[in-house]
C-alpha atoms as a PDB file:
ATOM      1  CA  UNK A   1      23.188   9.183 -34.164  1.00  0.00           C
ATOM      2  CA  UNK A   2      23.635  11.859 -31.649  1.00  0.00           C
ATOM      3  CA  UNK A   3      21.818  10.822 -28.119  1.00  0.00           C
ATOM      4  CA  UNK A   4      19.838  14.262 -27.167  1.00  0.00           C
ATOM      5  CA  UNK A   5      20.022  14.713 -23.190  1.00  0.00           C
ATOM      6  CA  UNK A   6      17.079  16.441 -22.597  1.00  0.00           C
ATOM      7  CA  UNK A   7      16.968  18.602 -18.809  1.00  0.00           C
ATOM      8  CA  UNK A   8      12.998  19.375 -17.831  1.00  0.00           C
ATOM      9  CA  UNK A   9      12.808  21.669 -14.955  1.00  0.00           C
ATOM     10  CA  UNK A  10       9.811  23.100 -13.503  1.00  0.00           C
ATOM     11  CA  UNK A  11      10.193  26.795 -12.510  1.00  0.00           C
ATOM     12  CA  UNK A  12       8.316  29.342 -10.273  1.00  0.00           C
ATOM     13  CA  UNK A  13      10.524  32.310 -10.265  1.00  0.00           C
ATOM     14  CA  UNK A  14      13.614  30.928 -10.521  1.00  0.00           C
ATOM     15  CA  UNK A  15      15.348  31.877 -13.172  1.00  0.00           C
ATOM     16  CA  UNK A  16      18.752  33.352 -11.827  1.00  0.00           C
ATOM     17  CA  UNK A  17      18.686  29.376 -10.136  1.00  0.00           C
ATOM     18  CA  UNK A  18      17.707  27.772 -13.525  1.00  0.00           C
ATOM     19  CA  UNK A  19      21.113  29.740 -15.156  1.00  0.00           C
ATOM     20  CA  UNK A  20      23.208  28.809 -12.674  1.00  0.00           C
ATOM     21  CA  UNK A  21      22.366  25.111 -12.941  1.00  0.00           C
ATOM     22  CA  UNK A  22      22.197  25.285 -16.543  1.00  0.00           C
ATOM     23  CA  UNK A  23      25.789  26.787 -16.932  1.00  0.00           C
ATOM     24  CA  UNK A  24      27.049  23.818 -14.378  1.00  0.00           C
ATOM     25  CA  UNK A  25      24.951  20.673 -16.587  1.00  0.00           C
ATOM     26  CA  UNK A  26      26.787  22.268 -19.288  1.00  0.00           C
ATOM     27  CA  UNK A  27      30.719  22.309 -17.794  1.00  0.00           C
ATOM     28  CA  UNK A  28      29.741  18.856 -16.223  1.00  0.00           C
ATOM     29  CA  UNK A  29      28.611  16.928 -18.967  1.00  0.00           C
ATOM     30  CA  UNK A  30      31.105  18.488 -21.870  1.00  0.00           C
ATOM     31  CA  UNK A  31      33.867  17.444 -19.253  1.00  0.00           C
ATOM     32  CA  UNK A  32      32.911  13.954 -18.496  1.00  0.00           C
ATOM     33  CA  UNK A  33      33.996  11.910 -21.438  1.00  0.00           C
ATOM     34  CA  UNK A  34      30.990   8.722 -21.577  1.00  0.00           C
ATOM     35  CA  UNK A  35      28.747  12.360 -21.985  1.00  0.00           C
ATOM     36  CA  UNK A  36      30.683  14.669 -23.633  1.00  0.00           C
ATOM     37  CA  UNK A  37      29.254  13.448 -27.317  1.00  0.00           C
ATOM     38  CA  UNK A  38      25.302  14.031 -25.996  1.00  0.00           C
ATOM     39  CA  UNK A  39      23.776  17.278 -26.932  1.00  0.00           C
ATOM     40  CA  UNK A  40      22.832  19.341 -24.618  1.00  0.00           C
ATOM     41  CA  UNK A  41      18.641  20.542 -24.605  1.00  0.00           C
ATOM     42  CA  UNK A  42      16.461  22.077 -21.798  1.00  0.00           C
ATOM     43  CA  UNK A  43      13.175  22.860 -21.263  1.00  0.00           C
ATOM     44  CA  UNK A  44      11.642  25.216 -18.650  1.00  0.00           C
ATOM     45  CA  UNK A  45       8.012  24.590 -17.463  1.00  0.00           C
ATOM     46  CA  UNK A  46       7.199  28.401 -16.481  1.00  0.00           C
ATOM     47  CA  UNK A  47       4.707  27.612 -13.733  1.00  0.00           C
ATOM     48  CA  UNK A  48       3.803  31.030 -13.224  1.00  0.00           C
ATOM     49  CA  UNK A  49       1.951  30.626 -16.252  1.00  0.00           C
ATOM     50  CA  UNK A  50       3.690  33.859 -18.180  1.00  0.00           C
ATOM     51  CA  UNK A  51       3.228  36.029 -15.105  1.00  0.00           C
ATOM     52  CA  UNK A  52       7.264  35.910 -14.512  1.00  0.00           C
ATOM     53  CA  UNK A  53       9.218  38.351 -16.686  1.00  0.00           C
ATOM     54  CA  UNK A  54      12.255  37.188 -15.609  1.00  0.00           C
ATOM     55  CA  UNK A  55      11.672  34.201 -18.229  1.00  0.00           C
ATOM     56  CA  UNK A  56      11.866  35.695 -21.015  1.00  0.00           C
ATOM     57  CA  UNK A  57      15.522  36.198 -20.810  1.00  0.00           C
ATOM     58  CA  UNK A  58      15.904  32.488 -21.562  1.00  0.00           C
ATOM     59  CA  UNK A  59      14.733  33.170 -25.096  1.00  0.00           C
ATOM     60  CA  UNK A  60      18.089  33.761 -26.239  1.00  0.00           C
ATOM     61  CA  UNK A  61      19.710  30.915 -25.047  1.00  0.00           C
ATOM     62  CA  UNK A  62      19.914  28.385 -28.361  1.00  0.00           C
ATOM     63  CA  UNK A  63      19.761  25.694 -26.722  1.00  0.00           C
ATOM     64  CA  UNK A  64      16.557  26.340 -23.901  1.00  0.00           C
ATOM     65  CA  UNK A  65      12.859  26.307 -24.847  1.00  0.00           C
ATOM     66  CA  UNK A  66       9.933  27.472 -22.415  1.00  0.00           C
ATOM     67  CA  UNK A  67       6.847  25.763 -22.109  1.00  0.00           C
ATOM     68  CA  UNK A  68       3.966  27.866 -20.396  1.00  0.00           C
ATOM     69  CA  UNK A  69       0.964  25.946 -18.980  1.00  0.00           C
ATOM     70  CA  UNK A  70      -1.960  27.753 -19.551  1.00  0.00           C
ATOM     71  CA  UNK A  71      -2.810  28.691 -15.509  1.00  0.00           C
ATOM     72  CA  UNK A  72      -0.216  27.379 -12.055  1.00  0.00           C
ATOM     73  CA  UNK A  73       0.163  23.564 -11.871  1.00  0.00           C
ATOM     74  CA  UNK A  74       2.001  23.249  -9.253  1.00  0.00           C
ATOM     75  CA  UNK A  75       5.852  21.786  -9.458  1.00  0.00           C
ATOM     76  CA  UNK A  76       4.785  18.151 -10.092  1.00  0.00           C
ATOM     77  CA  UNK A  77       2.062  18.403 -12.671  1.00  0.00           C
ATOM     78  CA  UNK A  78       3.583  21.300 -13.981  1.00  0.00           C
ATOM     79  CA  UNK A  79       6.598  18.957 -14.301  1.00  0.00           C
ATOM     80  CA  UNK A  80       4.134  16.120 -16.380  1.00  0.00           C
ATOM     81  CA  UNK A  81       2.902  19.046 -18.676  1.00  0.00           C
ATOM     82  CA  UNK A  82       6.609  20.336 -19.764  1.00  0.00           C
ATOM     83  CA  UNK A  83       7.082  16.072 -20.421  1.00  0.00           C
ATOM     84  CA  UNK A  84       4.202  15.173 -22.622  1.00  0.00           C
ATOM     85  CA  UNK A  85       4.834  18.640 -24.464  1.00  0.00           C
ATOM     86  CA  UNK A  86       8.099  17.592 -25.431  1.00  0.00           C
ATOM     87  CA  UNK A  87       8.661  14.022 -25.122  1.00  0.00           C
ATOM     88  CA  UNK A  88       7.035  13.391 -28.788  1.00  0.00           C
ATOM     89  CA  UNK A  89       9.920  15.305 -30.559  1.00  0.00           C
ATOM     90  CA  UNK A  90      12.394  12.923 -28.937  1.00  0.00           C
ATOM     91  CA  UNK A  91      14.230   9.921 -30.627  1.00  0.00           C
ATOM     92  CA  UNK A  92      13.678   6.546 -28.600  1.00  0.00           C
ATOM     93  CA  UNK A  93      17.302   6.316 -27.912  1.00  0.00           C
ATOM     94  CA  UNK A  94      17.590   9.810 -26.278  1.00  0.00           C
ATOM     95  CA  UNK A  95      17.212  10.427 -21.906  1.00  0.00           C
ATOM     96  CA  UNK A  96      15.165  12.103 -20.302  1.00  0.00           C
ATOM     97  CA  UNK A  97      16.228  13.858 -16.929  1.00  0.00           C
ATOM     98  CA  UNK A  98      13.626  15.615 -14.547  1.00  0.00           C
ATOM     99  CA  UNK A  99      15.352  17.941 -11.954  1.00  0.00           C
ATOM    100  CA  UNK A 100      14.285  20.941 -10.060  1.00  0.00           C
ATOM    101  CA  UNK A 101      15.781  24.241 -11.473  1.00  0.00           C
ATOM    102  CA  UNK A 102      16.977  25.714  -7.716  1.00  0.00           C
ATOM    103  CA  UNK A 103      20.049  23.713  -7.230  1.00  0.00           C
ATOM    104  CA  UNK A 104      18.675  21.352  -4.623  1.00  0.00           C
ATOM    105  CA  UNK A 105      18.820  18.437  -7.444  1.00  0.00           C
ATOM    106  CA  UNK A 106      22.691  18.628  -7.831  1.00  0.00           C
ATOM    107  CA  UNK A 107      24.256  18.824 -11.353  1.00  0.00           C
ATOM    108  CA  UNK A 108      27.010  16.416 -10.255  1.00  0.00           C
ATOM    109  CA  UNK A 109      25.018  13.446  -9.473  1.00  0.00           C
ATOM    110  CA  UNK A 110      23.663  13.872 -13.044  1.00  0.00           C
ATOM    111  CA  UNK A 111      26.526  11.431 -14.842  1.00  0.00           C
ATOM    112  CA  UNK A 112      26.387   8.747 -12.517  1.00  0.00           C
ATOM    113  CA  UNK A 113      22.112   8.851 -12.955  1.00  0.00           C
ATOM    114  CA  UNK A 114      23.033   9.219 -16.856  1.00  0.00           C
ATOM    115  CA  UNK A 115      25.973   6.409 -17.052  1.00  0.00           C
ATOM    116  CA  UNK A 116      23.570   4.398 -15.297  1.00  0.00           C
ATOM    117  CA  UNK A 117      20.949   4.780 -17.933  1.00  0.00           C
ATOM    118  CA  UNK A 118      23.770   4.534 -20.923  1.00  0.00           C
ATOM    119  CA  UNK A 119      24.970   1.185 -19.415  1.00  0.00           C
ATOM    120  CA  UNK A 120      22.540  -0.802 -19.490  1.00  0.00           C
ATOM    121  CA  UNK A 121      20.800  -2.569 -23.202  1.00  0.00           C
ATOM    122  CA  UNK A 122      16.978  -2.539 -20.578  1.00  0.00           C
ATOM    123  CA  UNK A 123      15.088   0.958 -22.251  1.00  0.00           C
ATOM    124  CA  UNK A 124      12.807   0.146 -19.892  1.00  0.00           C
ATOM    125  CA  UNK A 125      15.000   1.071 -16.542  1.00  0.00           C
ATOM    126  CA  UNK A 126      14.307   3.963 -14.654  1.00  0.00           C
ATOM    127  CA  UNK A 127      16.854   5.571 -12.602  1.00  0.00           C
ATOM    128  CA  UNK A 128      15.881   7.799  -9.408  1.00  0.00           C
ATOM    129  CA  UNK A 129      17.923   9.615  -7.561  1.00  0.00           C
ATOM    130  CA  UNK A 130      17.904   8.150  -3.459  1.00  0.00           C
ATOM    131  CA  UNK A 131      18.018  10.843  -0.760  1.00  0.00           C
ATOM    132  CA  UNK A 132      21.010  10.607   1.374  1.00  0.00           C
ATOM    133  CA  UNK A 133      21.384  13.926   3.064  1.00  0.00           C
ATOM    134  CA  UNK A 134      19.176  16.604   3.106  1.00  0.00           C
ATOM    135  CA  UNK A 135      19.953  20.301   4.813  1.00  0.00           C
ATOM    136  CA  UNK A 136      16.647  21.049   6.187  1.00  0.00           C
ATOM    137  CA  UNK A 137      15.235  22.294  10.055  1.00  0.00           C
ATOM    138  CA  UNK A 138      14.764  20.319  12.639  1.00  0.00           C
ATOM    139  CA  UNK A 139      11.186  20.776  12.114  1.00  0.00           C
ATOM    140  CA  UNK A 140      10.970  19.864   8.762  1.00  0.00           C
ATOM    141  CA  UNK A 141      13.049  16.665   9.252  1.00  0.00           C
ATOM    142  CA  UNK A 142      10.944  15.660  12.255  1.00  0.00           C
ATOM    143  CA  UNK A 143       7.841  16.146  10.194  1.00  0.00           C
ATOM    144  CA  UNK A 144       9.570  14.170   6.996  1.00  0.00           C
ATOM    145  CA  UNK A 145      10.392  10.969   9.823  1.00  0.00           C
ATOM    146  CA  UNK A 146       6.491  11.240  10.746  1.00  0.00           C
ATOM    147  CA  UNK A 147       5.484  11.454   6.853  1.00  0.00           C
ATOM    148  CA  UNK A 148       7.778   8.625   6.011  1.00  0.00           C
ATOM    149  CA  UNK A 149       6.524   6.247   8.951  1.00  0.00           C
ATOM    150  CA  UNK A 150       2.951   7.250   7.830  1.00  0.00           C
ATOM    151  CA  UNK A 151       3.636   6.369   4.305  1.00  0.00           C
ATOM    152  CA  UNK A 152       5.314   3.318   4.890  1.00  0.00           C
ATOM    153  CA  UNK A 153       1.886   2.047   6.856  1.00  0.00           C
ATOM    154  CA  UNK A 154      -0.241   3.035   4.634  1.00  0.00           C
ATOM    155  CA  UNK A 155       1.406   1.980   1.421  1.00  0.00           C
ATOM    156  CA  UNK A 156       3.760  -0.868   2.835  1.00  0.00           C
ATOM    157  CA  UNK A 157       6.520   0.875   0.361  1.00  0.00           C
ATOM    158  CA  UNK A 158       9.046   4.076   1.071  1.00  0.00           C
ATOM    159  CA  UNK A 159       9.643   6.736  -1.396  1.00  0.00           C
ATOM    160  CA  UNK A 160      13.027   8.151  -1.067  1.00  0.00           C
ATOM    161  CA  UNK A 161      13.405  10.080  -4.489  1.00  0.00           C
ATOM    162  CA  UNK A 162      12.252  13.064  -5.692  1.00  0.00           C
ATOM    163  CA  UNK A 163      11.442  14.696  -9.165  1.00  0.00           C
ATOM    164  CA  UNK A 164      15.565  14.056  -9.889  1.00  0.00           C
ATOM    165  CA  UNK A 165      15.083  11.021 -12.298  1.00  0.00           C
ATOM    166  CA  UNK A 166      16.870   9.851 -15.609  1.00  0.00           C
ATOM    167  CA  UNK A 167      15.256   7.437 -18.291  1.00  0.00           C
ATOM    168  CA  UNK A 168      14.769   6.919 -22.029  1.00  0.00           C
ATOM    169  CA  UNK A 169      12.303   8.896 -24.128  1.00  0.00           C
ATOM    170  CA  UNK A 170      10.565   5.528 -25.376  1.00  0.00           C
ATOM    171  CA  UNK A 171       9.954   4.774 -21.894  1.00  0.00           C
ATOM    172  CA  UNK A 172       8.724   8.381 -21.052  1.00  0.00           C
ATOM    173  CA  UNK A 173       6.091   8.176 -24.056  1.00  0.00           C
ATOM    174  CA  UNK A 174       4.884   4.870 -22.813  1.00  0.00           C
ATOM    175  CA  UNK A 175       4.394   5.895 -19.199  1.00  0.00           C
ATOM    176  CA  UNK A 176       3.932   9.395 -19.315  1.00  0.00           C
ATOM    177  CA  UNK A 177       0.142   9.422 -20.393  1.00  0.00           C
ATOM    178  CA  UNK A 178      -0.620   7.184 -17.662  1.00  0.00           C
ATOM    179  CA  UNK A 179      -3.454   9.167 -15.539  1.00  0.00           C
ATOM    180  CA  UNK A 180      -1.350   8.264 -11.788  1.00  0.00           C
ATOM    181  CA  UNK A 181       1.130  11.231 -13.349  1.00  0.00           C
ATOM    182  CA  UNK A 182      -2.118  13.962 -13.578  1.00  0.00           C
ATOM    183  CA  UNK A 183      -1.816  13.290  -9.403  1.00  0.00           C
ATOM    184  CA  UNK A 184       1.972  13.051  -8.460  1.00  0.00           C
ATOM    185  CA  UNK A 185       5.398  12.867 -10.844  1.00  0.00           C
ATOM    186  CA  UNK A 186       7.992  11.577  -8.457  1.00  0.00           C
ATOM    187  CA  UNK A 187       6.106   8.831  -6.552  1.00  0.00           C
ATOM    188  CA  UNK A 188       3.949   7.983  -9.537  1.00  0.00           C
ATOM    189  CA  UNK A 189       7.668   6.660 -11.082  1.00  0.00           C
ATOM    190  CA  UNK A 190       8.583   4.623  -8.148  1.00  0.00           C
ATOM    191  CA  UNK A 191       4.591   3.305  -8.148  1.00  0.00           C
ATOM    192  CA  UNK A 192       4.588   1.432 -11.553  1.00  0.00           C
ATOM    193  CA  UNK A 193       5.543  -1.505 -12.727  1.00  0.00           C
ATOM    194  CA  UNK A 194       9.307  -0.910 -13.979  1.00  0.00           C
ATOM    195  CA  UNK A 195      12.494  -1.870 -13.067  1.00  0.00           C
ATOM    196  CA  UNK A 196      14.261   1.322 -11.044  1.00  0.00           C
ATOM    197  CA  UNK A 197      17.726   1.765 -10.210  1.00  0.00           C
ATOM    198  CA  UNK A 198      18.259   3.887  -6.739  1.00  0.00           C
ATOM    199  CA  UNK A 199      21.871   6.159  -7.002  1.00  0.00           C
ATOM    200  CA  UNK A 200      22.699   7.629  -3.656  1.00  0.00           C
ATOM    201  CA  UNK A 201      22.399  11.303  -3.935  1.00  0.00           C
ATOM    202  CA  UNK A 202      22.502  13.855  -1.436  1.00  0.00           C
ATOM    203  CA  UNK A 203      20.125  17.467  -1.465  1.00  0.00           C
ATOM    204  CA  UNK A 204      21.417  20.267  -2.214  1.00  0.00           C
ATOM    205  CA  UNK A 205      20.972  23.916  -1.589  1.00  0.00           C
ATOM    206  CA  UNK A 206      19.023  26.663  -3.444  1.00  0.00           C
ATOM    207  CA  UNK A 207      21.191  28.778  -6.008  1.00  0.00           C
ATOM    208  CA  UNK A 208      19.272  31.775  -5.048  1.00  0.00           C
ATOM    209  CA  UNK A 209      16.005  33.545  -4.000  1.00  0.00           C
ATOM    210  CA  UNK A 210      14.138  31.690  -0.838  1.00  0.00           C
ATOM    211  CA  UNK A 211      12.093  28.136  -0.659  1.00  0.00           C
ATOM    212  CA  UNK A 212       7.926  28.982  -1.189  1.00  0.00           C
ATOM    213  CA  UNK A 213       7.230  25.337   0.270  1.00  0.00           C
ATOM    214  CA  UNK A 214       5.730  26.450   3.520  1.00  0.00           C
ATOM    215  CA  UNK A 215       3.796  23.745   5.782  1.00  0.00           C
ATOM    216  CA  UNK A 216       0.448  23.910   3.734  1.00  0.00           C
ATOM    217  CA  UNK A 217       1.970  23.251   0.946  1.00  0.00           C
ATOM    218  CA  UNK A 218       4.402  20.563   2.308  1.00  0.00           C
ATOM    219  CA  UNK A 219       1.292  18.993   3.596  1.00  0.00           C
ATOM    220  CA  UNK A 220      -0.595  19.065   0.387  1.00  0.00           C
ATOM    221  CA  UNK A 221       2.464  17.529  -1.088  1.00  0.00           C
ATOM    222  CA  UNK A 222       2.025  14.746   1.033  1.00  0.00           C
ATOM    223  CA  UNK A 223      -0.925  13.993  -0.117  1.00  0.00           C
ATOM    224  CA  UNK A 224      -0.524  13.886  -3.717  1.00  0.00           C
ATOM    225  CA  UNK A 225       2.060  11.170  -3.079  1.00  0.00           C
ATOM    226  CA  UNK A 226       0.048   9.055  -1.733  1.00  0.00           C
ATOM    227  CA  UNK A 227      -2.681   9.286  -4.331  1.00  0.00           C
ATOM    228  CA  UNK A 228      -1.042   7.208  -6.922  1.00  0.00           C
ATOM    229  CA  UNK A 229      -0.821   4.421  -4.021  1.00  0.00           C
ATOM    230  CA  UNK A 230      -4.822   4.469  -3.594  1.00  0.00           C
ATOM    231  CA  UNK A 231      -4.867   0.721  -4.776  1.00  0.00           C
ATOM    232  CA  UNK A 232      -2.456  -0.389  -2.182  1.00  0.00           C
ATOM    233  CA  UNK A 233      -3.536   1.786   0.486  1.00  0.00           C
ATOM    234  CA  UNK A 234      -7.858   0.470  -0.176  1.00  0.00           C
ATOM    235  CA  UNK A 235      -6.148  -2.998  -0.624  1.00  0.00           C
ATOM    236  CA  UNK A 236      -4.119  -2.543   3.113  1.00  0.00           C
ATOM    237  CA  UNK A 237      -7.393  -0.946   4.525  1.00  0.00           C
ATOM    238  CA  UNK A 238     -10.078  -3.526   3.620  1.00  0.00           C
ATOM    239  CA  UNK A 239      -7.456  -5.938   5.493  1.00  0.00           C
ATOM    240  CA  UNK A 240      -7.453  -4.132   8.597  1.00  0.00           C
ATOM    241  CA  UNK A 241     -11.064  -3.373   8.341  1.00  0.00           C
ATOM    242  CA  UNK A 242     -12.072  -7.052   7.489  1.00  0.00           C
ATOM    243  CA  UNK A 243      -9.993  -8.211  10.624  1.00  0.00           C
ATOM    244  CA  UNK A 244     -11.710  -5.479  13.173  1.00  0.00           C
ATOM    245  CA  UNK A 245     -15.125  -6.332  11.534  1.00  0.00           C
ATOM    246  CA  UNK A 246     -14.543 -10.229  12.447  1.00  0.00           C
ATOM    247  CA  UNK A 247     -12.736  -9.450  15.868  1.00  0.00           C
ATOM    248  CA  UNK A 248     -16.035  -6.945  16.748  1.00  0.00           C
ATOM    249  CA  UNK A 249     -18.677 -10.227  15.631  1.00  0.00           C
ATOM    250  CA  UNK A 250     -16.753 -12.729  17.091  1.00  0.00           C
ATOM    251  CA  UNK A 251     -16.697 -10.869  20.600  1.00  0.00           C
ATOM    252  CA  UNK A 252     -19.959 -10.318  20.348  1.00  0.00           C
ATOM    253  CA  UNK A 253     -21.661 -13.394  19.570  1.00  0.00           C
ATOM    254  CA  UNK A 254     -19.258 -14.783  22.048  1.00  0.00           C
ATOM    255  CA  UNK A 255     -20.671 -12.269  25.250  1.00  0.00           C
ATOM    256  CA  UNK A 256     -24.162 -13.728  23.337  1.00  0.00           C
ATOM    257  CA  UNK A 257     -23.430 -17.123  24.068  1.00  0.00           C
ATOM    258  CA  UNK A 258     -22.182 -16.886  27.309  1.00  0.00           C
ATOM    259  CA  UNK A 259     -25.546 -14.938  28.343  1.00  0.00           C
ATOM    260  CA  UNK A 260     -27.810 -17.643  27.043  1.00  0.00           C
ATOM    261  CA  UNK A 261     -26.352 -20.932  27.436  1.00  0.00           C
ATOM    262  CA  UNK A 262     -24.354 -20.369  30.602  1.00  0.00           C
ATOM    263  CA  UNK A 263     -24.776 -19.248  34.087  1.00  0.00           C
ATOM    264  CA  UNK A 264     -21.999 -17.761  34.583  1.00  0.00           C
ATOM    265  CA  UNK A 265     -21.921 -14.014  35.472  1.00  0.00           C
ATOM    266  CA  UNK A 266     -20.706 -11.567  32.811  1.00  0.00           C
ATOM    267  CA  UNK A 267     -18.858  -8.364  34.451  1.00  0.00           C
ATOM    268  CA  UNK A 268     -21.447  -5.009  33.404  1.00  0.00           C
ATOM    269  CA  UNK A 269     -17.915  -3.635  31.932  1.00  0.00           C
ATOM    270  CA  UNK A 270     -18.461  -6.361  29.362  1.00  0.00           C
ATOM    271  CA  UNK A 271     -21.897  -5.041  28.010  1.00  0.00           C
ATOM    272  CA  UNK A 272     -20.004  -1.561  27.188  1.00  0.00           C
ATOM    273  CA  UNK A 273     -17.350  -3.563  25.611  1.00  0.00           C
ATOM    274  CA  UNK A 274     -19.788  -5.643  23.538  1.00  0.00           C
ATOM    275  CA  UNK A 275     -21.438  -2.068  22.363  1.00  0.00           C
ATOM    276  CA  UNK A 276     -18.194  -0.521  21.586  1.00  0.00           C
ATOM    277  CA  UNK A 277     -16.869  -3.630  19.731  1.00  0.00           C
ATOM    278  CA  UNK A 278     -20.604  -3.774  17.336  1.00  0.00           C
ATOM    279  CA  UNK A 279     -20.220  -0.208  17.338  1.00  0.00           C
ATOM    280  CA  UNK A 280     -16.527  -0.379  15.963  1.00  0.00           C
ATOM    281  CA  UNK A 281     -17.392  -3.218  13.626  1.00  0.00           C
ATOM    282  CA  UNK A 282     -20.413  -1.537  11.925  1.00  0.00           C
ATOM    283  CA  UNK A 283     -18.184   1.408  11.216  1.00  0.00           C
ATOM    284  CA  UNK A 284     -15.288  -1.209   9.748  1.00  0.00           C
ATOM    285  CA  UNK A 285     -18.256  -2.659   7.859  1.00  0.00           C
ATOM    286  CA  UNK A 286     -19.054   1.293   5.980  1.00  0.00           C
ATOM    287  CA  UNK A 287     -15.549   2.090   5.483  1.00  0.00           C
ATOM    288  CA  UNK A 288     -14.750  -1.586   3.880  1.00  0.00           C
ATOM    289  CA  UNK A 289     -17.405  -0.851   1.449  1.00  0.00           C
ATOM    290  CA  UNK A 290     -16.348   2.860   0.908  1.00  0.00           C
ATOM    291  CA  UNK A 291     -12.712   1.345   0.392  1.00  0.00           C
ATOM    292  CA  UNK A 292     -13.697  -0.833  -2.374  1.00  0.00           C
ATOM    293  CA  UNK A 293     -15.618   1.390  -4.436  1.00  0.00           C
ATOM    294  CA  UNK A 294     -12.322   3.137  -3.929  1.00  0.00           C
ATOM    295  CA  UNK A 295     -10.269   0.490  -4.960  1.00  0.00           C
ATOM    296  CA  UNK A 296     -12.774  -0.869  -7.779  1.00  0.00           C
ATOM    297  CA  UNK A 297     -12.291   2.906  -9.129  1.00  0.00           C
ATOM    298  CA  UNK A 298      -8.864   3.270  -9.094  1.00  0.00           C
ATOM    299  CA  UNK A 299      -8.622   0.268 -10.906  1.00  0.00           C
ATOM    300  CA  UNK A 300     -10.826   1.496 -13.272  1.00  0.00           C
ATOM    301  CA  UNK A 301      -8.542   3.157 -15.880  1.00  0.00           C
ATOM    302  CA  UNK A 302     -10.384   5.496 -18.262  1.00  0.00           C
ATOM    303  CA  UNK A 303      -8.882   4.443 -21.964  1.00  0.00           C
ATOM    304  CA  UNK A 304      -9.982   7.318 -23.777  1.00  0.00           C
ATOM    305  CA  UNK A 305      -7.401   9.098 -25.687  1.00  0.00           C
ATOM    306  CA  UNK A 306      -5.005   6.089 -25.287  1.00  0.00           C
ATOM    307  CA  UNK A 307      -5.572   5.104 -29.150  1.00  0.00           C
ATOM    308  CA  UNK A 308      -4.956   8.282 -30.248  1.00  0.00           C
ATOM    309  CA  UNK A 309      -2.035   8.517 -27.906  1.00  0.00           C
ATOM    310  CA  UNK A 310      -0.551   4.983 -29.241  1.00  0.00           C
ATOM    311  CA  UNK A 311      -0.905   6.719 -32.790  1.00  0.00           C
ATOM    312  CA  UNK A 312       1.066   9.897 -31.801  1.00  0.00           C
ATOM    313  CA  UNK A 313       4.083   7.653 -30.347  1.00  0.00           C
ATOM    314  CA  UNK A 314       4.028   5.736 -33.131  1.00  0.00           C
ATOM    315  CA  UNK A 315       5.123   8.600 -35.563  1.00  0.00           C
ATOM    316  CA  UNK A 316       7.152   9.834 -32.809  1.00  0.00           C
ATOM    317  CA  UNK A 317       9.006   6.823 -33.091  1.00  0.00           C
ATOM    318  CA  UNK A 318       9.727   6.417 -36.733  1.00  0.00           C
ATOM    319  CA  UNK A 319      10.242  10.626 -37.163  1.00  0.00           C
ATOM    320  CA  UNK A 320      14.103  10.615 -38.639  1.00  0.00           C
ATOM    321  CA  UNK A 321      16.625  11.669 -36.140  1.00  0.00           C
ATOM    322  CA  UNK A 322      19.026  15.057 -36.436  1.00  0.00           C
END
């Protein structure tokens, strides 16, 4: 049985990029000899939602098919959209490999994420690809170290990877319809409960055309990482909040009993201190209650559609191979 390796790239108007990197996957993978024997498939998630001409061109290439979401989804959902759409007309046995379509996901890490995959019996493994090098300004690495540090205290983990990723299609269909991927792809992977492999890879540079991530949108990026963390980050938070809440009682009643079963003289600083420490705990007290109907909620996974899913994958599973 033939493995299909099956390339899913997002695209927003970069289809001179996408050919480029297609044309290298191709003279990469027909040259290295553990992939020459794969076949060869890619899909394009047109996240311009039909509004780029440009894609249309693709048509004509036998072995690329375009998937159009219905309005913009951004590069990460867009990314889950192309996945489900295609993942069902997969064999179990075939990989999966998510990459961005301007170049900056290099085509010559992909054997080593691949070999990784093939060499191992575990279809559960996930293999990311681990940022070594990346060619950005000094801005944008200054604001990465400040994203990073903030990530790492609010969700006592570091995401390092990107969309770049290779694993196999039976692991795609039983992930893929979890609802953490409607929020974030890349550190919705790194978030669950699977064994990942991290291969060293450095960034690379655009194939053409400019970069649209400005600061807003770097920003907003941010956050949808973090949203598939909400359990750890409400779990972290009621912590911290619990242990302000206590700190904020125990001074007080403390200042309390000093006042009324001693005569010794309290500094007036210490009255502001007492107010701003009941003042401070009150506040922990609201946000530790806000932060576990958060938590209670994100644990609160909505199963509807997951029978029907189950169904689907089934069939998908026992379709005959090509």
């Amino acid at each position: 049985m033939t493995t299909r390796l099956a390339i899913v790239c997002p695209c927003y108007r970069d289809v001179p990029s996408f050919e480029i990197l297609r044309n290298r996957i191709i003279d990469i993978v027909s040259s290295d000899s553990a992939l020459a024997d794969c076949r060869l498939v890619f899909t394009v998630v047109d996240d311009t939602a039909g509004q780029d001409h440009e894609i249309d061109r693709l048509a004509s290439l036998g072995d690329t098919s375009v998937v159009v979401p219905p309005f913009n989804l951004g590069h990460q959902r867009g990314l889950v959209y192309g996945l489900r759409r295609v993942v069902d007309g997969l064999n179990d046995k075939d990989i999966v490999v998510t990459m961005d379509a301007d170049g900056e996901d290099l085509p010559e890490d992909l054997p080593r994420l691949v070999n990784a995959v093939l060499g191992t019996p575990d279809d559960d493994l996930l293999v990311v690809a681990q940022r070594t090098k990346r060619n950005e300004s000094i801005r944008f690495r200054v604001l990465y170290t400040l994203f990073k540090t903030m990530f790492r205290i609010f969700t006592g983990t570091t995401v390092r990877s990107g969309n770049y990723a290779a694993y196999r299609a039976s692991l795609a269909r039983r992930i893929l319809f979890h609802p953490y991927f409607d929020l974030c792809y890349s550190s919705t992977l790194v978030s669950l409960d699977i064994p990942v492999t991290e291969v060293p890879c450095p960034r690379g540079t655009r194939y053409a055309g400019e970069s649209r991530m400005n600061l807003l949108r770097l920003f907003l990026h941010g956050v949808r990482m973090l949203l598939p963390f909400t359990d750890r980050i409400a779990v972290r938070a009621l912590i911290a909040f619990s242990a302000i809440f206590a700190a904020g009682i125990t001074m007080g009643l403390l200042v309390i009993g000093i006042r009324l079963f001693t005569s010794a003289a309290i500094p007036g600083w210490t009255t502001f201190t007492l107010l701003g420490a009941l003042i401070l705990s009150f506040i922990a007290l609201g946000n530790f209650i806000v932060l576990f109907a958060v938590f209670s909620h994100s644990r609160g996974i909505s199963l509807a559609g997951l029978e029907e899913q189950r169904g689907r994958s089934a069939r998908s599973s026992s379709a005959p191979s090509d």
